[in-house]
Protein backbone atom coordinates (compact mmCIF):
# COMPACT_ATOMS: atom_id res chain seq x y z
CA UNK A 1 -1.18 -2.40 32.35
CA UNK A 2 -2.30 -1.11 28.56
CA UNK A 3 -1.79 2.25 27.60
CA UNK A 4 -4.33 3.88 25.16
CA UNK A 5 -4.64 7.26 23.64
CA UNK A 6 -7.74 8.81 22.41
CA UNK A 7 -7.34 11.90 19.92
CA UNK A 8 -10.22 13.57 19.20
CA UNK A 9 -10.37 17.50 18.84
CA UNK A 10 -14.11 17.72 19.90
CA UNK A 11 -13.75 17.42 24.02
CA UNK A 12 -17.34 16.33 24.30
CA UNK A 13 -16.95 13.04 22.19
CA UNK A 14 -13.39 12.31 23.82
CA UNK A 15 -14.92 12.03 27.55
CA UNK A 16 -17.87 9.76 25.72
CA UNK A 17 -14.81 7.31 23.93
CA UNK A 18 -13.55 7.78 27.12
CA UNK A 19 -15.80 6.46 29.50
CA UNK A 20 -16.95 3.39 27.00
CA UNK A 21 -13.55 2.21 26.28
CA UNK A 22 -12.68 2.07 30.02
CA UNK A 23 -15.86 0.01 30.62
CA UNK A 24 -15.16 -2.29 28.07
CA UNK A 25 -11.62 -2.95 29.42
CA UNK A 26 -12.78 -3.06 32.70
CA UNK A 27 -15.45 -5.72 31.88
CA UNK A 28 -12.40 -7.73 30.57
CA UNK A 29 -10.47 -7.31 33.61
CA UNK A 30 -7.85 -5.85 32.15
CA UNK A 31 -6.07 -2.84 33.47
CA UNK A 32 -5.81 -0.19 31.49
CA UNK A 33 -4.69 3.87 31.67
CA UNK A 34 -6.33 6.22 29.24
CA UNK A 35 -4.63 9.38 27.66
CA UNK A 36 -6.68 11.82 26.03
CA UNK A 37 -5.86 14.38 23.42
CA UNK A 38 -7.23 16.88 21.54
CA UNK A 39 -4.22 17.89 19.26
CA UNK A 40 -2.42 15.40 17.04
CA UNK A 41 0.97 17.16 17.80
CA UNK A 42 0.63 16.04 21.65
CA UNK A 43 -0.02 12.84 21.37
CA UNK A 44 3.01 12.93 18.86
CA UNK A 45 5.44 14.42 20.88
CA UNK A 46 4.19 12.22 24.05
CA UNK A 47 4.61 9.02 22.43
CA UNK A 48 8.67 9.96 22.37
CA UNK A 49 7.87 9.34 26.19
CA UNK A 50 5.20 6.82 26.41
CA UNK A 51 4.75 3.00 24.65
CA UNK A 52 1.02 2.96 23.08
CA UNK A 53 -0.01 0.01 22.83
CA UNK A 54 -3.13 1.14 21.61
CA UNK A 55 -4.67 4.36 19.74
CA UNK A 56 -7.77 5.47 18.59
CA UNK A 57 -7.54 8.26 16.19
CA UNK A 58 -10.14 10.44 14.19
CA UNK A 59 -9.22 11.04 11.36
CA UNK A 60 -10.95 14.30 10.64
CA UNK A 61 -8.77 17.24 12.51
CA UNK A 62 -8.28 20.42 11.88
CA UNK A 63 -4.60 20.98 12.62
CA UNK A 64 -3.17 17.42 12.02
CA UNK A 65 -5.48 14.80 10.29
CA UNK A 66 -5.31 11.26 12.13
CA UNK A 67 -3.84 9.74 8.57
CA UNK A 68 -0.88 12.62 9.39
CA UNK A 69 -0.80 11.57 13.20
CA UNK A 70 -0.94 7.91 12.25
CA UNK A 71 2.53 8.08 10.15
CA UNK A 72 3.85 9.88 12.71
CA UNK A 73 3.24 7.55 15.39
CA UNK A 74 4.83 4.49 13.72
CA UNK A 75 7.88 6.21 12.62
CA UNK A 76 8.49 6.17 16.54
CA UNK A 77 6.55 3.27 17.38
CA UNK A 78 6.23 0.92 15.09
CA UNK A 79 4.50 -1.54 16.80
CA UNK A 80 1.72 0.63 17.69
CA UNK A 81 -1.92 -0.01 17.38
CA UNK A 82 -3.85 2.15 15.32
CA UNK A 83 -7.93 2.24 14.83
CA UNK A 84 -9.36 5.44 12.78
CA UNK A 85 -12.72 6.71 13.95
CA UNK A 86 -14.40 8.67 12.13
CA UNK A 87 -18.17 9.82 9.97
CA UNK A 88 -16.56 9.62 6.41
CA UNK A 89 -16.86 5.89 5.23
CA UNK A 90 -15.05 6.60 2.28
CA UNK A 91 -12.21 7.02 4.01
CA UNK A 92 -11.71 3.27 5.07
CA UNK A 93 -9.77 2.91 1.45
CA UNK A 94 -7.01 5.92 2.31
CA UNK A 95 -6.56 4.58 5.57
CA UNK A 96 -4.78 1.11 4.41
CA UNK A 97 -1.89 2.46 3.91
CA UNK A 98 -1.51 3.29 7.85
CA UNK A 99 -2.13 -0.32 8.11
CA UNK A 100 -4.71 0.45 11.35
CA UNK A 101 -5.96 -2.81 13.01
CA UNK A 102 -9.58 -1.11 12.59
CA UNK A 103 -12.10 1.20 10.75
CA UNK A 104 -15.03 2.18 13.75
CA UNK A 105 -17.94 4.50 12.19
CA UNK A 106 -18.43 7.44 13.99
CA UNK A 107 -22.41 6.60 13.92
CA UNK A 108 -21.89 3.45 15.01
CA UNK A 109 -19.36 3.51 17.46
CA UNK A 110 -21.05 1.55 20.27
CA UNK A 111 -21.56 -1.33 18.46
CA UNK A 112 -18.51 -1.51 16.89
CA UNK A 113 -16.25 -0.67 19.93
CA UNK A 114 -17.07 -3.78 21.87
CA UNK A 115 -15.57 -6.13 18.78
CA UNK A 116 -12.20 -4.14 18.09
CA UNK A 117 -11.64 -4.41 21.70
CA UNK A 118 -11.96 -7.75 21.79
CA UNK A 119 -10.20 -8.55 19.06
CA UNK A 120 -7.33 -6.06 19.97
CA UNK A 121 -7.18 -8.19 23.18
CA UNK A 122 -6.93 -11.44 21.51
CA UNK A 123 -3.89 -10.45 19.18
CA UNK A 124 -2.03 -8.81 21.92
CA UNK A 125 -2.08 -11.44 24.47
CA UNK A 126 -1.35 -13.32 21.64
CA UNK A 127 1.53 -11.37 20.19
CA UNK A 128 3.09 -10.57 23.64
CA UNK A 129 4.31 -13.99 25.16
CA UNK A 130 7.51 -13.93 27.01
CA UNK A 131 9.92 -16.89 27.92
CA UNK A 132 11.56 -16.97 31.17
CA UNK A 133 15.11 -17.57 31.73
CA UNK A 134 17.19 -18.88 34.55
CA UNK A 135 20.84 -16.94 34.25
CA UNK A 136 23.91 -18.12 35.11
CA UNK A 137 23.90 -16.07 38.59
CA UNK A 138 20.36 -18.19 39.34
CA UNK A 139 18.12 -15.61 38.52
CA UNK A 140 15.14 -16.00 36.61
CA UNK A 141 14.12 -12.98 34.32
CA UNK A 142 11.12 -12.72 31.79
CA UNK A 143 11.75 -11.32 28.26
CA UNK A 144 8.68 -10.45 26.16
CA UNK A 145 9.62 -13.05 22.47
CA UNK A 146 8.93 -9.57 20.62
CA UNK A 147 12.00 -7.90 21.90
CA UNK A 148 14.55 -11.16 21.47
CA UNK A 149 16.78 -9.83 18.67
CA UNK A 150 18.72 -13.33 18.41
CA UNK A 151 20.48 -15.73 20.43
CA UNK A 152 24.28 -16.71 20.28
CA UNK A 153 26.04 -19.94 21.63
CA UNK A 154 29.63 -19.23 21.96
CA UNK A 155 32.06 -22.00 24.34
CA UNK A 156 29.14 -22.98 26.20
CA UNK A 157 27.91 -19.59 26.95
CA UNK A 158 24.08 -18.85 25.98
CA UNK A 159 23.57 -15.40 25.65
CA UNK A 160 20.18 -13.51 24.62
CA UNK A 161 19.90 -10.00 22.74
CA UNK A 162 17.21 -7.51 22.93
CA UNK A 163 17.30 -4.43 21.84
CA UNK A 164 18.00 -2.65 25.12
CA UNK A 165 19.94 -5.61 26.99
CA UNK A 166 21.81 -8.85 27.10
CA UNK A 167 21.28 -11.79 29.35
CA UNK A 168 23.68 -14.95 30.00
CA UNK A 169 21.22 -18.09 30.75
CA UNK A 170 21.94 -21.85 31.32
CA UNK A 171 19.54 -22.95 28.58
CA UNK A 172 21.18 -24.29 25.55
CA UNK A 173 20.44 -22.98 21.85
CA UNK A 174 18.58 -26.88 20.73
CA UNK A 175 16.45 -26.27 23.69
CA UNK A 176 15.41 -22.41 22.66
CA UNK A 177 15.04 -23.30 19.17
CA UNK A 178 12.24 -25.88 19.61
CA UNK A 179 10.25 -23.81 22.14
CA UNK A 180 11.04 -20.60 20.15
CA UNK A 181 10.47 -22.05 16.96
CA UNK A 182 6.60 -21.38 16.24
CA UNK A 183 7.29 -17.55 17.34
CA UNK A 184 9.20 -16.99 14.37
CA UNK A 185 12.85 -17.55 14.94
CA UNK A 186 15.17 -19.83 13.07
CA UNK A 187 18.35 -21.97 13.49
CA UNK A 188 20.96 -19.74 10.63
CA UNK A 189 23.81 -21.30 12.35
CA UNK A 190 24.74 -23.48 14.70
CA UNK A 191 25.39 -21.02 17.38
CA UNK A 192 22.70 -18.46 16.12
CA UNK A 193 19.04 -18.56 16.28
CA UNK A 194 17.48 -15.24 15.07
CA UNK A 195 13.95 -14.02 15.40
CA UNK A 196 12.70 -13.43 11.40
CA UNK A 197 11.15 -10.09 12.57
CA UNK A 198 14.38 -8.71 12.65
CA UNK A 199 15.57 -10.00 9.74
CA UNK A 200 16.84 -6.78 6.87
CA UNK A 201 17.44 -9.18 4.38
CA UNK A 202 19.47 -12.75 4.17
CA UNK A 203 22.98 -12.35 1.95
CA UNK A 204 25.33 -15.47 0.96
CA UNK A 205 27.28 -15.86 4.42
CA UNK A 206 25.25 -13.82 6.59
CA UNK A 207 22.24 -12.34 7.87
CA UNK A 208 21.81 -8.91 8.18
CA UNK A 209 19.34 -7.52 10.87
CA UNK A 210 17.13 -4.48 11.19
CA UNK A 211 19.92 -1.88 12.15
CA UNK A 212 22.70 -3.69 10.46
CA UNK A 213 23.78 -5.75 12.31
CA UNK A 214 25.32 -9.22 10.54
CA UNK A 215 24.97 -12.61 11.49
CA UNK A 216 27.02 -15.61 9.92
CA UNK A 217 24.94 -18.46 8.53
CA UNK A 218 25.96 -21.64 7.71
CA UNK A 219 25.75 -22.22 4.28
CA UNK A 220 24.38 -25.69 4.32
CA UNK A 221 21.43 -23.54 6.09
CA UNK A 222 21.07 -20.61 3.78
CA UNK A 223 18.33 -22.43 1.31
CA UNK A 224 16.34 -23.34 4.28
CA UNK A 225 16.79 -19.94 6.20
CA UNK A 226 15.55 -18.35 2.92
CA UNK A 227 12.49 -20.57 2.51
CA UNK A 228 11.24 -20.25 6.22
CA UNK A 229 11.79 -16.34 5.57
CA UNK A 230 9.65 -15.56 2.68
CA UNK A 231 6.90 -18.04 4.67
CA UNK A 232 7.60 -15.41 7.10
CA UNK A 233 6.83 -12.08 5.57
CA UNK A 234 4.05 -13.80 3.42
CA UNK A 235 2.52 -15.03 7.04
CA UNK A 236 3.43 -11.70 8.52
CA UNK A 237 1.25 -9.31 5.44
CA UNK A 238 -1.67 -11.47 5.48
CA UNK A 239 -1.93 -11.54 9.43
């Protein structure tokens, strides 16, 4: 189940996005639920509360412009979806700095609704794969690759870190690294394997991840570990 916003301050136009966007989803069989808002500072203050993955945003408002709603957004959800809509083209250049997936035209809105949509489904079924593990208690749980923080091998003990939890699996560390390997995560020590979106920066011994948090690397590795990372980010800005 998706959740998208819509914030537009004219009511009229925001049951219109409304209705098309649900179609579209619909004729993609995907499930979504809609939000709609007609103040910036709402759909702020609700995305404390709620995950977006997606918003559309117009950019011309009178209390909040989208640009001002945008930054707001990804302080608290960074991984957030943003596409401006709005009547002033000229705009498209400002709006790069929110980094928004799209740019729809106001007068144009139909026809361009139907390929950010699409596309917008393509990268997120994409982005979101998860890998399922079997724990030491039997139990199998899915994590979302996104979320895995790193993995540690310690005495035969596999254990997996999120950001909100820690499982203990059976799987051994060779094993994740191959089938984690083309999601962005990397071997830094023999009983490490990090995911590079985490990464803060890569120091002489260690790694140090978003938050601070250090991991030793081996330092037979750390040449390799900071080739694969700067492939990373270079990967990463152009995607």
């Amino acid at each position: 189940m998706l959740r998208v916003a819509i914030c537009d301050d004219e009511q009229a136009i925001l049951h219109s996005y409304r209705e098309r966007i649900r179609a579209l989803f619909m004729n993609k069989h995907v499930e979504v639920t809609l939000y709609d808002y007609t103040k910036g500072s709402k759909l702020i203050a609700d995305s404390k509360e709620i995950e977006f993955d997606l918003v559309f945003l117009d950019i011309d408002m009178p209390e909040m412009t989208g640009f001002e709603v945008a930054e707001k957004i990804k302080e608290i959800q960074e991984d957030t979806v943003i596409i401006f809509v709005t009547n002033e083209e000229q705009l498209v250049y400002r709006s790069l700095r929110y980094s928004p997936f799209r740019f729809i035209r106001k007068a144009y809105f139909v026809a361009e609704l139907s390929e950010a949509i699409v596309s917008f489904l393509d990268a997120y079924f994409s982005r979101n794969k998860t890998q399922v593990f079997t724990c030491i208690n039997g139990d199998l749980v899915a994590l979302n690759i996104k979320d895995i923080l790193y993995i540690e091998s310690n005495r035969h003990k596999v254990t997996v870190y999120t950001k909100k939890k820690e499982i203990i699996t059976k799987a051994k560390i060779g094993e994740l690294e191959e089938n984690l390997r083309e999601y962005g995560f990397i071997r830094v020590h023999i009983g490490y394997l990090i995911n590079m979106k985490y990464i803060y920066s890569v120091e002489k011994t260690e790694v140090v991840l978003v938050g601070q948090r250090s991991i030793p690397m081996s330092r037979h590795r750390m040449e390799q570990v900071k080739t694969e990372f700067q492939k990373y980010i270079r990967s990463d800005m152009n995607a």
